[in-house]
C-alpha atoms as a PDB file:
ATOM      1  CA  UNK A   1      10.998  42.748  64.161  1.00  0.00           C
ATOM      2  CA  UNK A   2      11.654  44.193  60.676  1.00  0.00           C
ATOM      3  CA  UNK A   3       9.136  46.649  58.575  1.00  0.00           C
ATOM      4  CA  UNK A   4       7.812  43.880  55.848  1.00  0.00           C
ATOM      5  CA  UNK A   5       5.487  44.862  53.075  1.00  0.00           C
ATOM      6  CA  UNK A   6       3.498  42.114  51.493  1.00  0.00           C
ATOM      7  CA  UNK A   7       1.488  41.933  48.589  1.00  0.00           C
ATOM      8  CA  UNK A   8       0.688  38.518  47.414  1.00  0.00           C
ATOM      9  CA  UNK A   9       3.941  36.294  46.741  1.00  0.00           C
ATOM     10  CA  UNK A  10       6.260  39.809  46.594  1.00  0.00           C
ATOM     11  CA  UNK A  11       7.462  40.419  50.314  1.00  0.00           C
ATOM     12  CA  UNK A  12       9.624  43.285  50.605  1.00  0.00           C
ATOM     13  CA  UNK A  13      11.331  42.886  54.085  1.00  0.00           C
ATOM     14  CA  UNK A  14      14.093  45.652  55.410  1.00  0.00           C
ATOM     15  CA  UNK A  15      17.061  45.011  56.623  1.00  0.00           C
ATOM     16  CA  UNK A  16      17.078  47.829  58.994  1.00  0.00           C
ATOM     17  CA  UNK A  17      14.258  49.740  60.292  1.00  0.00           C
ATOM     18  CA  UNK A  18      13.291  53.736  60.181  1.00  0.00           C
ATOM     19  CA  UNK A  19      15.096  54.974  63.310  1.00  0.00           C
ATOM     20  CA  UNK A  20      12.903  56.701  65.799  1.00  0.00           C
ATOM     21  CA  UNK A  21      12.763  59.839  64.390  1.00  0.00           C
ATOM     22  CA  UNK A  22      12.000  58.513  61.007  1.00  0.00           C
ATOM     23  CA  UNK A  23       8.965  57.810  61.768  1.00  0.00           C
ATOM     24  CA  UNK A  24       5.779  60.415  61.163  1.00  0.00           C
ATOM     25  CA  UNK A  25       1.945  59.954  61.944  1.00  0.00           C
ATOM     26  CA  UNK A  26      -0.518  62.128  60.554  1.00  0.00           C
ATOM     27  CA  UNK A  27      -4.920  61.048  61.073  1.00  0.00           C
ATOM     28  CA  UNK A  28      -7.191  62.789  58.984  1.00  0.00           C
ATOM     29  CA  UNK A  29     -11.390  62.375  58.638  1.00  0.00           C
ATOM     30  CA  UNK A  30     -12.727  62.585  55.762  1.00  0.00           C
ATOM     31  CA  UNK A  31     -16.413  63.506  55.947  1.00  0.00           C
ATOM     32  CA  UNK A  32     -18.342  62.815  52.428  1.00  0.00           C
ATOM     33  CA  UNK A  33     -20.852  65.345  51.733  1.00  0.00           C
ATOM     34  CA  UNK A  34     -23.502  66.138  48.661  1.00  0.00           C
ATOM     35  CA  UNK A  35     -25.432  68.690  47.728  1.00  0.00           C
ATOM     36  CA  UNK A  36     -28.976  68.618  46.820  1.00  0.00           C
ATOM     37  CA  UNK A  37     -30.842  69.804  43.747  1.00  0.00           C
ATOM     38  CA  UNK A  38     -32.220  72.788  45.920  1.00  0.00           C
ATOM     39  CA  UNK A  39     -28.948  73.575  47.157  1.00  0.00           C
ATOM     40  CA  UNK A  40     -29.012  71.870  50.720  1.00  0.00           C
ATOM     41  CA  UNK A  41     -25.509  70.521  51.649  1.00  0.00           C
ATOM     42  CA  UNK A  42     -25.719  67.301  53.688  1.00  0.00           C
ATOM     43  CA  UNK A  43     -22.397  66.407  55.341  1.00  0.00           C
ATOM     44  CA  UNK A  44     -22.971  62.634  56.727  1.00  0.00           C
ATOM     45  CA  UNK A  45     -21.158  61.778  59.881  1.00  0.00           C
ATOM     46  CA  UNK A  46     -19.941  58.764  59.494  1.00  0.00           C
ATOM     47  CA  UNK A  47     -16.959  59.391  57.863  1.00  0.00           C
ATOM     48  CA  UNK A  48     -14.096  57.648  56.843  1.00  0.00           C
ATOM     49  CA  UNK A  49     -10.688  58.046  59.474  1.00  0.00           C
ATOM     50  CA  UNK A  50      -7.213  57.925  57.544  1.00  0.00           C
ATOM     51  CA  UNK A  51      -3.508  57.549  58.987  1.00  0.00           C
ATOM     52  CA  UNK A  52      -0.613  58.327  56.929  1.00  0.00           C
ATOM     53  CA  UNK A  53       2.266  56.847  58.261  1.00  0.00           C
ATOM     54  CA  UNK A  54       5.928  58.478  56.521  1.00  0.00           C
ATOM     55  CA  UNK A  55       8.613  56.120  56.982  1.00  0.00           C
ATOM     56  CA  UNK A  56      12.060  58.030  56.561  1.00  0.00           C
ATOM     57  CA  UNK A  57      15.541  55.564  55.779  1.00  0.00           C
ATOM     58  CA  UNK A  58      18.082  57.917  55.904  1.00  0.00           C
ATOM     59  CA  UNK A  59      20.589  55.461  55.082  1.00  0.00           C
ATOM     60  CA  UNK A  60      18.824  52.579  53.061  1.00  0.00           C
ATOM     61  CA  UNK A  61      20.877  49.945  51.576  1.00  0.00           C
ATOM     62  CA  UNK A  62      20.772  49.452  47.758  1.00  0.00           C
ATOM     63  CA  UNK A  63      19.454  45.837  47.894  1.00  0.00           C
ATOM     64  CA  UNK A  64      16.675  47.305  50.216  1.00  0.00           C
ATOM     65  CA  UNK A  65      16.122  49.865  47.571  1.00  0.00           C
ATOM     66  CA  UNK A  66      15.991  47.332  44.762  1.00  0.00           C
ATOM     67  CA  UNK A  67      13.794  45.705  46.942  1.00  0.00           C
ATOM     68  CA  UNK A  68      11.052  48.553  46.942  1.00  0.00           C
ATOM     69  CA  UNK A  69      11.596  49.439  43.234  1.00  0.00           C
ATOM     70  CA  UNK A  70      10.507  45.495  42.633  1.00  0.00           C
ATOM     71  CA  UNK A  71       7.724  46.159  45.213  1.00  0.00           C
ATOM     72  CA  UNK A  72       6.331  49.454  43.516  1.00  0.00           C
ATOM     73  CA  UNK A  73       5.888  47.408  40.079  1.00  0.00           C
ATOM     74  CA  UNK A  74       3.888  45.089  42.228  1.00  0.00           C
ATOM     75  CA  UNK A  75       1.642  46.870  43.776  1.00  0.00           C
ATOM     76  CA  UNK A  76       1.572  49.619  40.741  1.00  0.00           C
ATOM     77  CA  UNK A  77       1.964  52.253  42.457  1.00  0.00           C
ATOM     78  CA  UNK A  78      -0.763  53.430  44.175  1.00  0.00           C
ATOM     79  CA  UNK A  79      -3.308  50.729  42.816  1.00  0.00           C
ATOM     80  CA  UNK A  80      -3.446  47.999  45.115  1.00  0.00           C
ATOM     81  CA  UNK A  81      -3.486  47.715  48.774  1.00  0.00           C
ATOM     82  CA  UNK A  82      -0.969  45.279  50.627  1.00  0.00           C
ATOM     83  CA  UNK A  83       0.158  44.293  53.930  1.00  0.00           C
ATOM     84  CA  UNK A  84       2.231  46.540  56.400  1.00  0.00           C
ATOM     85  CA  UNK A  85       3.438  45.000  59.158  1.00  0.00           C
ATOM     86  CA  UNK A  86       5.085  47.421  61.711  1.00  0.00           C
ATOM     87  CA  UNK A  87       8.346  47.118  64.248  1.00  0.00           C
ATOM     88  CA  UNK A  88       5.841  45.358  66.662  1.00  0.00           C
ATOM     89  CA  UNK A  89       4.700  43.000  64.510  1.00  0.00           C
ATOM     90  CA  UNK A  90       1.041  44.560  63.785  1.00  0.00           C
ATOM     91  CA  UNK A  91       0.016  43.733  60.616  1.00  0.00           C
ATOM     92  CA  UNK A  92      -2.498  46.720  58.911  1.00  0.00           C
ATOM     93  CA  UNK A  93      -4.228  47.141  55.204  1.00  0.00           C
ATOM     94  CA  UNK A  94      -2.182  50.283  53.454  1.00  0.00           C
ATOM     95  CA  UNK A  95      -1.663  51.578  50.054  1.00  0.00           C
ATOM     96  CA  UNK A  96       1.481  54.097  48.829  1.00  0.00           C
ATOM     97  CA  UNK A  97       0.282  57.534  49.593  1.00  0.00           C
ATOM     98  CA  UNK A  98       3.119  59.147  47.719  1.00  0.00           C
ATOM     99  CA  UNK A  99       3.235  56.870  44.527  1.00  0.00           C
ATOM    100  CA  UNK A 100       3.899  59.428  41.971  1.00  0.00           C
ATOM    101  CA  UNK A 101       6.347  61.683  44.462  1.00  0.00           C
ATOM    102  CA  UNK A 102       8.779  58.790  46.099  1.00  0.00           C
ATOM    103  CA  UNK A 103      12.277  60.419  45.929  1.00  0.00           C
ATOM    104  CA  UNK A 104      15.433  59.074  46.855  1.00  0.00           C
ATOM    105  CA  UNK A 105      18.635  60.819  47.087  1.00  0.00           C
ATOM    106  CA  UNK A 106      22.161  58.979  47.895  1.00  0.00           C
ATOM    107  CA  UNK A 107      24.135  59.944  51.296  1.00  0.00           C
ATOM    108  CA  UNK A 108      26.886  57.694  51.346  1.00  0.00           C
ATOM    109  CA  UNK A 109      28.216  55.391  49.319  1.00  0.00           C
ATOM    110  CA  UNK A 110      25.872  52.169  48.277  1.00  0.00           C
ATOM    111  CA  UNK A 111      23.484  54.026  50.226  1.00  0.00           C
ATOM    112  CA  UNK A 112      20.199  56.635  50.335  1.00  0.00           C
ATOM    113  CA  UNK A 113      18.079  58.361  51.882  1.00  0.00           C
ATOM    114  CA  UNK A 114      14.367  57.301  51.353  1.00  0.00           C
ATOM    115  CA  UNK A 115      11.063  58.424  52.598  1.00  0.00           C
ATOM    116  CA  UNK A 116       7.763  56.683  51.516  1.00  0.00           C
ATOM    117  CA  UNK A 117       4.239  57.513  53.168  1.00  0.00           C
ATOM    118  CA  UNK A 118       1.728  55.123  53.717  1.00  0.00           C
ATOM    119  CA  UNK A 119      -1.981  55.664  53.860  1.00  0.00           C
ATOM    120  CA  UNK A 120      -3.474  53.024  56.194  1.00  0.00           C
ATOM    121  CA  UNK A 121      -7.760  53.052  56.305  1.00  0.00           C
ATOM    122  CA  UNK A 122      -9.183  52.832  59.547  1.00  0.00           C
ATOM    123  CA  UNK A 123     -11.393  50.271  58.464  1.00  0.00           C
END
């Protein structure tokens, strides 16, 4: 199955997947904490779990990149969530972790290499 991104009637799906090693997971916790008029720090322990998933095309077709750029206006960046759905088929909440950094580069002819990272609430 093919990495699709959805976000209402835009579906952005890739004619190739990231090979193996294009893939990257990284989980962070993020722990809220305030401080009190007296100066007491309360860290509550309930916090919120984060994965940030970089996808890495090193060879990305130029319709699939027109596909994204179409995508990106979609979603605006950063600002709205949308669908992921993964090489198995799992479908998970994410938003574009690396909005205002996504850089492409070309490596062969009609093609590039592309990374985007995707931050995906554990929710």
């Amino acid at each position: 199955m093919a990495v699709v991104f959805t976000h209402g009637a835009t579906v952005l799906t890739f004619t190739k997947d990231p090979p193996k090693e294009g893939y990257v997971n990284q989980r962070f916790w993020l722990n809220p904490s305030t401080e009190s008029a007296s100066g007491t720090t309360f860290v509550y322990n309930k916090g919120q779990v984060m994965d940030i998933k970089r996808l890495t095309w090193p060879h990305i077709t130029a319709t699939d990149m027109a596909g994204v750029l179409t995508f990106l206006d979609s979603v605006n960046g950063s600002a709205h969530s949308f669908t992921y759905t993964d090489p198995n088929g799992t479908d998970k909440t994410a938003f574009i972790w690396n909005a205002e950094e996504i850089r492409s580069y070309p490596t062969y002819p009609l093609y590039e290499n592309f990374t985007i990272e995707l931050l995906i609430p554990d929710l």
